[in-house]
PDB file of N, CA and C in Angstrom:
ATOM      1  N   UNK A   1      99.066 102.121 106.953  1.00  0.00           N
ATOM      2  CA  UNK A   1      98.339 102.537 108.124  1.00  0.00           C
ATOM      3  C   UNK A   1      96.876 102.738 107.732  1.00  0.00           C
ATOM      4  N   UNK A   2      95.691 101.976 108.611  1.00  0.00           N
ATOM      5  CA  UNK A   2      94.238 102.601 108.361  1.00  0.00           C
ATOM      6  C   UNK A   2      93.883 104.074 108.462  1.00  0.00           C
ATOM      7  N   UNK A   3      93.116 104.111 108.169  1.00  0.00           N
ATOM      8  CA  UNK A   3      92.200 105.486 107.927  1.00  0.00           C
ATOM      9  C   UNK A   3      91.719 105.059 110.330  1.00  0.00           C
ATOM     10  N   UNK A   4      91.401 104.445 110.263  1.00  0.00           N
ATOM     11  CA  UNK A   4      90.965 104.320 111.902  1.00  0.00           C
ATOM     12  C   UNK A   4      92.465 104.492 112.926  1.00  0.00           C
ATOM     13  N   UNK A   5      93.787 103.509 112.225  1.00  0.00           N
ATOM     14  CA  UNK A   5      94.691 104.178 112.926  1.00  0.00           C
ATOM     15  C   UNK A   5      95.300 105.399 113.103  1.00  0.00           C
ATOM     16  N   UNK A   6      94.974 106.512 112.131  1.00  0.00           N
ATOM     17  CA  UNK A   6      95.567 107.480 111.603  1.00  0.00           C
ATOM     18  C   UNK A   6      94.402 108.347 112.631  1.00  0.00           C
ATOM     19  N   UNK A   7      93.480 107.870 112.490  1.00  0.00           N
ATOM     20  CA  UNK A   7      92.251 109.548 112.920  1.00  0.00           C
ATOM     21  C   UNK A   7      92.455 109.204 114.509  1.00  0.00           C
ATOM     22  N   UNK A   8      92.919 107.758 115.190  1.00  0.00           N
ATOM     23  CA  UNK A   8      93.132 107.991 116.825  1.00  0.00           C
ATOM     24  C   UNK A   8      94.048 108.650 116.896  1.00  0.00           C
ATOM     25  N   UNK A   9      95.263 108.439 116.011  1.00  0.00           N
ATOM     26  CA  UNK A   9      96.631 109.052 116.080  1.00  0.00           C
ATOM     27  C   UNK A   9      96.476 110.887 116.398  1.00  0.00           C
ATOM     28  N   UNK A  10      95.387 111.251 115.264  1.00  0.00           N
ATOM     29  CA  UNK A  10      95.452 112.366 114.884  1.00  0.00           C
ATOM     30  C   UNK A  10      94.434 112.919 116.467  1.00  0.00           C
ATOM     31  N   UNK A  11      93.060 112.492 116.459  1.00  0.00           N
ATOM     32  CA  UNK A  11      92.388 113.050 117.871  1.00  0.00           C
ATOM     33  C   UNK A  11      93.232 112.751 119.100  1.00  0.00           C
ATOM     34  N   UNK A  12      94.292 111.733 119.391  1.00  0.00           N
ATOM     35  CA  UNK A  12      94.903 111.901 120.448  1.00  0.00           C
ATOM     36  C   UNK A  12      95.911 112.929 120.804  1.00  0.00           C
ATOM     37  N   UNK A  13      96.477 113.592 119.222  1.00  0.00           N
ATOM     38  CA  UNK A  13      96.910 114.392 119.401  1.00  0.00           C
ATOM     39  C   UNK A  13      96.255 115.756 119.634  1.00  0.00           C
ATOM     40  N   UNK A  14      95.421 116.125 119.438  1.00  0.00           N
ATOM     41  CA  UNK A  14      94.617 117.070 119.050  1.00  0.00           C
ATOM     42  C   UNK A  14      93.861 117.507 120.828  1.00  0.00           C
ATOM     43  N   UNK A  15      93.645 116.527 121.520  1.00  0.00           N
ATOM     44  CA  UNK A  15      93.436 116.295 122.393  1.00  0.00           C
ATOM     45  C   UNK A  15      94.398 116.388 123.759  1.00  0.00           C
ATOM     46  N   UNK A  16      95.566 115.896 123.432  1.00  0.00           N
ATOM     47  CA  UNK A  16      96.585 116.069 124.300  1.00  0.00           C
ATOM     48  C   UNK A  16      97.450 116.781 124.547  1.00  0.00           C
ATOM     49  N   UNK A  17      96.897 118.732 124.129  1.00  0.00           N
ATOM     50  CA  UNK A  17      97.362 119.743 124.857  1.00  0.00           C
ATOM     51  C   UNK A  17      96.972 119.986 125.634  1.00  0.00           C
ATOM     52  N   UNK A  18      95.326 120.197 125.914  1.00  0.00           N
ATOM     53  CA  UNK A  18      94.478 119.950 126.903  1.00  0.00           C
ATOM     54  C   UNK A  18      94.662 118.955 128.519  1.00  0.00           C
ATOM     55  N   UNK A  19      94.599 117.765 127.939  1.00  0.00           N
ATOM     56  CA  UNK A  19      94.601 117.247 129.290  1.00  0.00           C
ATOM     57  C   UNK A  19      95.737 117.834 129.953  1.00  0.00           C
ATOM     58  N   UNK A  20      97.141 117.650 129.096  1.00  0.00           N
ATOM     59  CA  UNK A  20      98.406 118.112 129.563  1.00  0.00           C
ATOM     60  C   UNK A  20      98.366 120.080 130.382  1.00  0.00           C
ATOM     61  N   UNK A  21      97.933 120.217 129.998  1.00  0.00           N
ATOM     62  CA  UNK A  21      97.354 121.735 130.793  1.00  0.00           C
ATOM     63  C   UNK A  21      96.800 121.720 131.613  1.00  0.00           C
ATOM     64  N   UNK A  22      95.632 120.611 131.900  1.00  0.00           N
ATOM     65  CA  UNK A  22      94.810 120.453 133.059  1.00  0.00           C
ATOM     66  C   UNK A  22      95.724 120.144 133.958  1.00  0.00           C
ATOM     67  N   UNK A  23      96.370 118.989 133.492  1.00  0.00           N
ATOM     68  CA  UNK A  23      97.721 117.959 134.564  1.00  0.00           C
ATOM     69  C   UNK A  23      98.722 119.058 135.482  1.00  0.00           C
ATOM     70  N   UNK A  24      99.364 120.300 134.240  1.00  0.00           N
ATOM     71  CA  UNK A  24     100.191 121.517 135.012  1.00  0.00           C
ATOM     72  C   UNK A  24      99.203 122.261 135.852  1.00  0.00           C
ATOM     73  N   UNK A  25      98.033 122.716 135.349  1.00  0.00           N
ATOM     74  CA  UNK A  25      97.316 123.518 136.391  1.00  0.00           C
ATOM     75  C   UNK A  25      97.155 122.632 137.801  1.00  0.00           C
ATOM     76  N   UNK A  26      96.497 121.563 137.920  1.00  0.00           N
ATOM     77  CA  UNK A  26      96.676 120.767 139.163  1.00  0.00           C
ATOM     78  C   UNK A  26      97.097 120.412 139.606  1.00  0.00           C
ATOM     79  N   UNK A  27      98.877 120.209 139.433  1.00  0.00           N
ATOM     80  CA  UNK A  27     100.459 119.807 139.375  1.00  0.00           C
ATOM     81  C   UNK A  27     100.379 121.531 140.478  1.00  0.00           C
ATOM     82  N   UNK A  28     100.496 122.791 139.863  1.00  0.00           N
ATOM     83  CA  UNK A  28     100.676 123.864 140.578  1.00  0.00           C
ATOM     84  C   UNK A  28      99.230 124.138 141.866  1.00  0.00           C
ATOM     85  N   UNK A  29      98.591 123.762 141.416  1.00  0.00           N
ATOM     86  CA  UNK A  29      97.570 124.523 142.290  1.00  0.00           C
ATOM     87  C   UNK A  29      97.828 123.628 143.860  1.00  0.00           C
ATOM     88  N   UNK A  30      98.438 122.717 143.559  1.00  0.00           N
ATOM     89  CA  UNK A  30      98.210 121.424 144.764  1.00  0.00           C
ATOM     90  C   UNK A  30      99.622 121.869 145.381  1.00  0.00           C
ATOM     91  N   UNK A  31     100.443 122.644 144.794  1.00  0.00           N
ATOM     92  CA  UNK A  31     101.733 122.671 144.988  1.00  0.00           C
ATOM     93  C   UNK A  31     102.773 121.315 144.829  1.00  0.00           C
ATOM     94  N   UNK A  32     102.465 120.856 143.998  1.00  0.00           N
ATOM     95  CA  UNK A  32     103.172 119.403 143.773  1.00  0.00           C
ATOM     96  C   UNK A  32     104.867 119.668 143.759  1.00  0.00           C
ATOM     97  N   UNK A  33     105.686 118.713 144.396  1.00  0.00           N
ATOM     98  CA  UNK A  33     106.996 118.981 144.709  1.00  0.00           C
ATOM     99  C   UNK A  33     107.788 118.716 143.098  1.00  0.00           C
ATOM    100  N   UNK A  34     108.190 119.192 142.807  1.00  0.00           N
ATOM    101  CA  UNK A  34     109.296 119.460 141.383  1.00  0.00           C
ATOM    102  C   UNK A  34     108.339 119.669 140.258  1.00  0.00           C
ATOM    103  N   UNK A  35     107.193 121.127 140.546  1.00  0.00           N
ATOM    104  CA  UNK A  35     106.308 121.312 139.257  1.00  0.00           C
ATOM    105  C   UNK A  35     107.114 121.585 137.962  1.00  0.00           C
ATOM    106  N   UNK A  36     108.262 122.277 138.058  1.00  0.00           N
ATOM    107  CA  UNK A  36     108.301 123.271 136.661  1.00  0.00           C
ATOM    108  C   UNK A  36     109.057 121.629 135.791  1.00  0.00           C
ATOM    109  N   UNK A  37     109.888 120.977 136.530  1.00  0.00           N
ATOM    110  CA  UNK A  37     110.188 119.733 135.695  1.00  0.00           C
ATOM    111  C   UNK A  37     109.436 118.718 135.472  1.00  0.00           C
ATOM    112  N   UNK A  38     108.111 118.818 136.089  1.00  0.00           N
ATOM    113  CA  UNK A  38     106.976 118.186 135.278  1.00  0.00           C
ATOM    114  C   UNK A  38     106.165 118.872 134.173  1.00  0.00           C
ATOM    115  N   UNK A  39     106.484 120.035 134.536  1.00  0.00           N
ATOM    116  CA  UNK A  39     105.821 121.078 133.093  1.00  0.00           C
ATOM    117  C   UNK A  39     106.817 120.620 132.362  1.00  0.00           C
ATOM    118  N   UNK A  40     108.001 121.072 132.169  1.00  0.00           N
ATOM    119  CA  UNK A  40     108.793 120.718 131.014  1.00  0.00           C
ATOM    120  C   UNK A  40     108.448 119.164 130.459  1.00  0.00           C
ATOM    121  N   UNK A  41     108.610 118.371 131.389  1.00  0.00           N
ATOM    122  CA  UNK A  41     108.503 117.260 130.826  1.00  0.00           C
ATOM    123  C   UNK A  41     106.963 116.844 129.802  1.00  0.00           C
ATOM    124  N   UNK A  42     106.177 117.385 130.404  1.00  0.00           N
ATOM    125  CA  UNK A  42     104.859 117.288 129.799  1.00  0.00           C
ATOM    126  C   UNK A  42     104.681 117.964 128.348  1.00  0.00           C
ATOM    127  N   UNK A  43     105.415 119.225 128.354  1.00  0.00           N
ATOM    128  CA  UNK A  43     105.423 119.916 127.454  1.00  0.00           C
ATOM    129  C   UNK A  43     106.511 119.215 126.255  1.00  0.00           C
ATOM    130  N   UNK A  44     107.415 118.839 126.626  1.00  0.00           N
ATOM    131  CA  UNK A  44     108.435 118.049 125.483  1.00  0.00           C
ATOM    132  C   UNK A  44     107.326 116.735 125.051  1.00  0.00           C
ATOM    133  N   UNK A  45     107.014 116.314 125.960  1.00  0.00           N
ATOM    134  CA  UNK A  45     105.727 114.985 125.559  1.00  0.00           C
ATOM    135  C   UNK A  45     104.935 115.595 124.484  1.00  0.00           C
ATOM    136  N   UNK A  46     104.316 116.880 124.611  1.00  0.00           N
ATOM    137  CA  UNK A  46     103.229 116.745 123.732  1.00  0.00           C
ATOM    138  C   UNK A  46     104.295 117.335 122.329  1.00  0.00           C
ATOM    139  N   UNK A  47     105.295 118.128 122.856  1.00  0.00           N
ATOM    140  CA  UNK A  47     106.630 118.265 121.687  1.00  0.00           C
ATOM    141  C   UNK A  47     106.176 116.456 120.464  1.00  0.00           C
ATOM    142  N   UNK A  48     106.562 115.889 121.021  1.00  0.00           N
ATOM    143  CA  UNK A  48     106.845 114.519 120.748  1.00  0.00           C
ATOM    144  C   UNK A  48     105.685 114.021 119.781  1.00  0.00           C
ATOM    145  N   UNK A  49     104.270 114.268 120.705  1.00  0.00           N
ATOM    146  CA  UNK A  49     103.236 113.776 119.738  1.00  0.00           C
ATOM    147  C   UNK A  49     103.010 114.102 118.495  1.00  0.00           C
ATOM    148  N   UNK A  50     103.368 115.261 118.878  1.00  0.00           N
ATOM    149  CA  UNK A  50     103.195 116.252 117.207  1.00  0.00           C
ATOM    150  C   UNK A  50     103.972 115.898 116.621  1.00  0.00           C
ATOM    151  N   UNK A  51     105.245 115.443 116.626  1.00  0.00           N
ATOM    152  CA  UNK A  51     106.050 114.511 115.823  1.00  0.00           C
ATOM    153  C   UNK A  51     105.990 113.314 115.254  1.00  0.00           C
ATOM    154  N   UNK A  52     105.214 112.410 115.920  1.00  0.00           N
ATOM    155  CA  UNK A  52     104.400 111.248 115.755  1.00  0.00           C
ATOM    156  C   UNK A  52     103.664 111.637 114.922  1.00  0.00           C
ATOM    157  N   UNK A  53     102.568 112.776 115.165  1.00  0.00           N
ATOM    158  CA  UNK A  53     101.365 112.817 113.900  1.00  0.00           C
ATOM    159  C   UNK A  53     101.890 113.354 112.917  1.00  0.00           C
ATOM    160  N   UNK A  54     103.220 114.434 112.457  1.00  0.00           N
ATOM    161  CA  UNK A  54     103.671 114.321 111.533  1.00  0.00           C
ATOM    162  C   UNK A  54     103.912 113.224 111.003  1.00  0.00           C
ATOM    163  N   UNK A  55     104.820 112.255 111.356  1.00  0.00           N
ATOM    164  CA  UNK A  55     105.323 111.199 110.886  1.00  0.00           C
ATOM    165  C   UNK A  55     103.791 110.590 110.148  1.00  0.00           C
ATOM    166  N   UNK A  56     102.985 110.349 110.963  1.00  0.00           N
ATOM    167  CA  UNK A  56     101.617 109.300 110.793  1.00  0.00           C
ATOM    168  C   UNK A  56     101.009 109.886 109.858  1.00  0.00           C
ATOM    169  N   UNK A  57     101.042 111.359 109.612  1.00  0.00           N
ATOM    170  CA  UNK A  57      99.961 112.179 108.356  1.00  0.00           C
ATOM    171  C   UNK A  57     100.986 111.788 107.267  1.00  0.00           C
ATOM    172  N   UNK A  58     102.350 112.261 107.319  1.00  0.00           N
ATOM    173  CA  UNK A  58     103.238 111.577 105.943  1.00  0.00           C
ATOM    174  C   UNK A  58     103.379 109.981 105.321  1.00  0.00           C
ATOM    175  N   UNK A  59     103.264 109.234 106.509  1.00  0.00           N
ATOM    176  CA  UNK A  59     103.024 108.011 105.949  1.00  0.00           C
ATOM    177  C   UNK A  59     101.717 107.668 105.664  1.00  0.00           C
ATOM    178  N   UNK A  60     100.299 107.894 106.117  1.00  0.00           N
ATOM    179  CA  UNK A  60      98.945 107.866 105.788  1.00  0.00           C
ATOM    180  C   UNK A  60      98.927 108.305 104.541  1.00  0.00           C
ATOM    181  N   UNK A  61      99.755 109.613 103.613  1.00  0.00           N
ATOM    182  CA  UNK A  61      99.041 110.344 102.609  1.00  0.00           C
ATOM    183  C   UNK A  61     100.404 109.580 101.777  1.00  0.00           C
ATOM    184  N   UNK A  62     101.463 109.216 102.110  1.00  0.00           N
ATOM    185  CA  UNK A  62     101.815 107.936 101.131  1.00  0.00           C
ATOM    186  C   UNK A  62     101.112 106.536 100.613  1.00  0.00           C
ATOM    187  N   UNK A  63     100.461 106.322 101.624  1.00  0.00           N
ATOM    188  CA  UNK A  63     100.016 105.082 101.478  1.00  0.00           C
ATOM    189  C   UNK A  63      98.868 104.860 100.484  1.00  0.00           C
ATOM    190  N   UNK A  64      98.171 106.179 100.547  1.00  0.00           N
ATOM    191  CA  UNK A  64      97.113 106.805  99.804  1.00  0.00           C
ATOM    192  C   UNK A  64      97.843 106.517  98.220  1.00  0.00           C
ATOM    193  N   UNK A  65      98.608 107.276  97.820  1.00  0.00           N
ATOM    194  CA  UNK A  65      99.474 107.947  97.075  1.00  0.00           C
ATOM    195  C   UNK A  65     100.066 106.533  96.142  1.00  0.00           C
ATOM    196  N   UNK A  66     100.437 105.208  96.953  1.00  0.00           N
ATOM    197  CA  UNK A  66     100.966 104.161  96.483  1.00  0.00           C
ATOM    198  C   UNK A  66      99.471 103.320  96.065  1.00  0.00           C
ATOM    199  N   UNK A  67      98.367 103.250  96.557  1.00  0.00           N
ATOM    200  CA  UNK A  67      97.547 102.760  96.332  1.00  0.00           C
ATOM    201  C   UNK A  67      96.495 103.482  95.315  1.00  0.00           C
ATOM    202  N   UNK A  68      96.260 103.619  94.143  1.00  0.00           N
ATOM    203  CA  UNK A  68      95.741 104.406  93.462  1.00  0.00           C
ATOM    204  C   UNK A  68      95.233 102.987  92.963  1.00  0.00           C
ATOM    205  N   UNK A  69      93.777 102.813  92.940  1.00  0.00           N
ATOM    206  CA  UNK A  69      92.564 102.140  92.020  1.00  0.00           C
ATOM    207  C   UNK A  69      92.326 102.215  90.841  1.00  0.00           C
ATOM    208  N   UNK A  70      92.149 103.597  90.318  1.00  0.00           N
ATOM    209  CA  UNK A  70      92.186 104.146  88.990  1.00  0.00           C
ATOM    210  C   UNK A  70      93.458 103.300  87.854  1.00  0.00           C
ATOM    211  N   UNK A  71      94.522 103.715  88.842  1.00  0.00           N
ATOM    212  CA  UNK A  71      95.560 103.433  87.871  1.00  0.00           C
ATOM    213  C   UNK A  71      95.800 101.817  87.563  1.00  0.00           C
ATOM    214  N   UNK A  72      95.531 101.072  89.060  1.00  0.00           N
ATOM    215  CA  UNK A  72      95.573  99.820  88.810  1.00  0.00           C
ATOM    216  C   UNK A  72      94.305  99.119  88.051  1.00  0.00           C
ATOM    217  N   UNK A  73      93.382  99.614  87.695  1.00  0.00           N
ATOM    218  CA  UNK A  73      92.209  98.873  86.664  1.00  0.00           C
ATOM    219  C   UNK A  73      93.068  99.745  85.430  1.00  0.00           C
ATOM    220  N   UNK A  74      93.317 100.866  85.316  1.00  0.00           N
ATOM    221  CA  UNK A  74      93.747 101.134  84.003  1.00  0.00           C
ATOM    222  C   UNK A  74      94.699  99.903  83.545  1.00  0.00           C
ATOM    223  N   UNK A  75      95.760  99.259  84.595  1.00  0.00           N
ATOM    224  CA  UNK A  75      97.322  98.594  84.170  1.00  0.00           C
ATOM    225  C   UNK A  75      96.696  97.212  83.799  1.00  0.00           C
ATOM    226  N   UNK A  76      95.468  96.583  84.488  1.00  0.00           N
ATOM    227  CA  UNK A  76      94.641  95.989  84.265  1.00  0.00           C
ATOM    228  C   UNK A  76      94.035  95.782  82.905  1.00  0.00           C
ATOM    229  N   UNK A  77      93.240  96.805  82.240  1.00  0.00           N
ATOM    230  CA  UNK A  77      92.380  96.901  81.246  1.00  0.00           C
ATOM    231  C   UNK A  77      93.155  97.057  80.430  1.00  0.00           C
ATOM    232  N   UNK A  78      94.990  97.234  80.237  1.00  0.00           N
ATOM    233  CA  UNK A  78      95.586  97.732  79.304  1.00  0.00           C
ATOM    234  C   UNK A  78      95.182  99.065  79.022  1.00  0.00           C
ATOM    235  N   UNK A  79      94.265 100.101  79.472  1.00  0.00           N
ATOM    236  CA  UNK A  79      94.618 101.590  79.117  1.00  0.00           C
ATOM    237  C   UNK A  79      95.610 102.716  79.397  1.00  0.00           C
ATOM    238  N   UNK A  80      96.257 103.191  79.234  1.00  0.00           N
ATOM    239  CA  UNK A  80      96.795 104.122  79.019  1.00  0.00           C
ATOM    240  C   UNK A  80      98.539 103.708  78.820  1.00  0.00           C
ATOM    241  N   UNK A  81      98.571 102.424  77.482  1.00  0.00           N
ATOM    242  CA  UNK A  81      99.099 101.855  77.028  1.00  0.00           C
ATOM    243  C   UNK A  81      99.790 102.742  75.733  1.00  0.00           C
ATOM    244  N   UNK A  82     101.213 102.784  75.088  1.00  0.00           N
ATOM    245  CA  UNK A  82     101.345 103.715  73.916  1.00  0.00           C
ATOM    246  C   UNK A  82     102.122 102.786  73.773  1.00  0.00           C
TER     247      UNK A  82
END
């Protein structure tokens, strides 16, 4: 995963308690017909994202983790050979 896919991943989440709050406040204020099961539902949604950006921060800081530079010019140069 990029460093660019990972930081939308991460600001969309970061971002999408907010709108989702705006959505229930104007969902109630309008009196919208079946609010509280659109709250729930909204609220398990952003449940969800945060699960996604877990997932996306654990695989981002693997990917990191498998790709090490250092080590591959060392395996390269023959250093840290015994």
């Amino acid at each position: 995963m990029t460093n660019k896919t990972y930081d939308f991943i991460k600001d969309f989440a970061l971002l999408s308690p907010f709108v989702i709050a705006f959505i229930i406040a104007i969902i109630h204020a309008w009196n919208v017909p079946y609010a509280p099961a659109i709250d729930t539902t909204l609220v398990a949604l952003n449940g969800l994202i945060g699960g996604v950006v877990k997932w996306a921060k654990a695989k981002h800081d693997n990917a990191e983790k498998e790709f090490n530079p250092v080590a591959l010019d060392e395996l390269m140069n023959g250093k840290g050979e015994d």
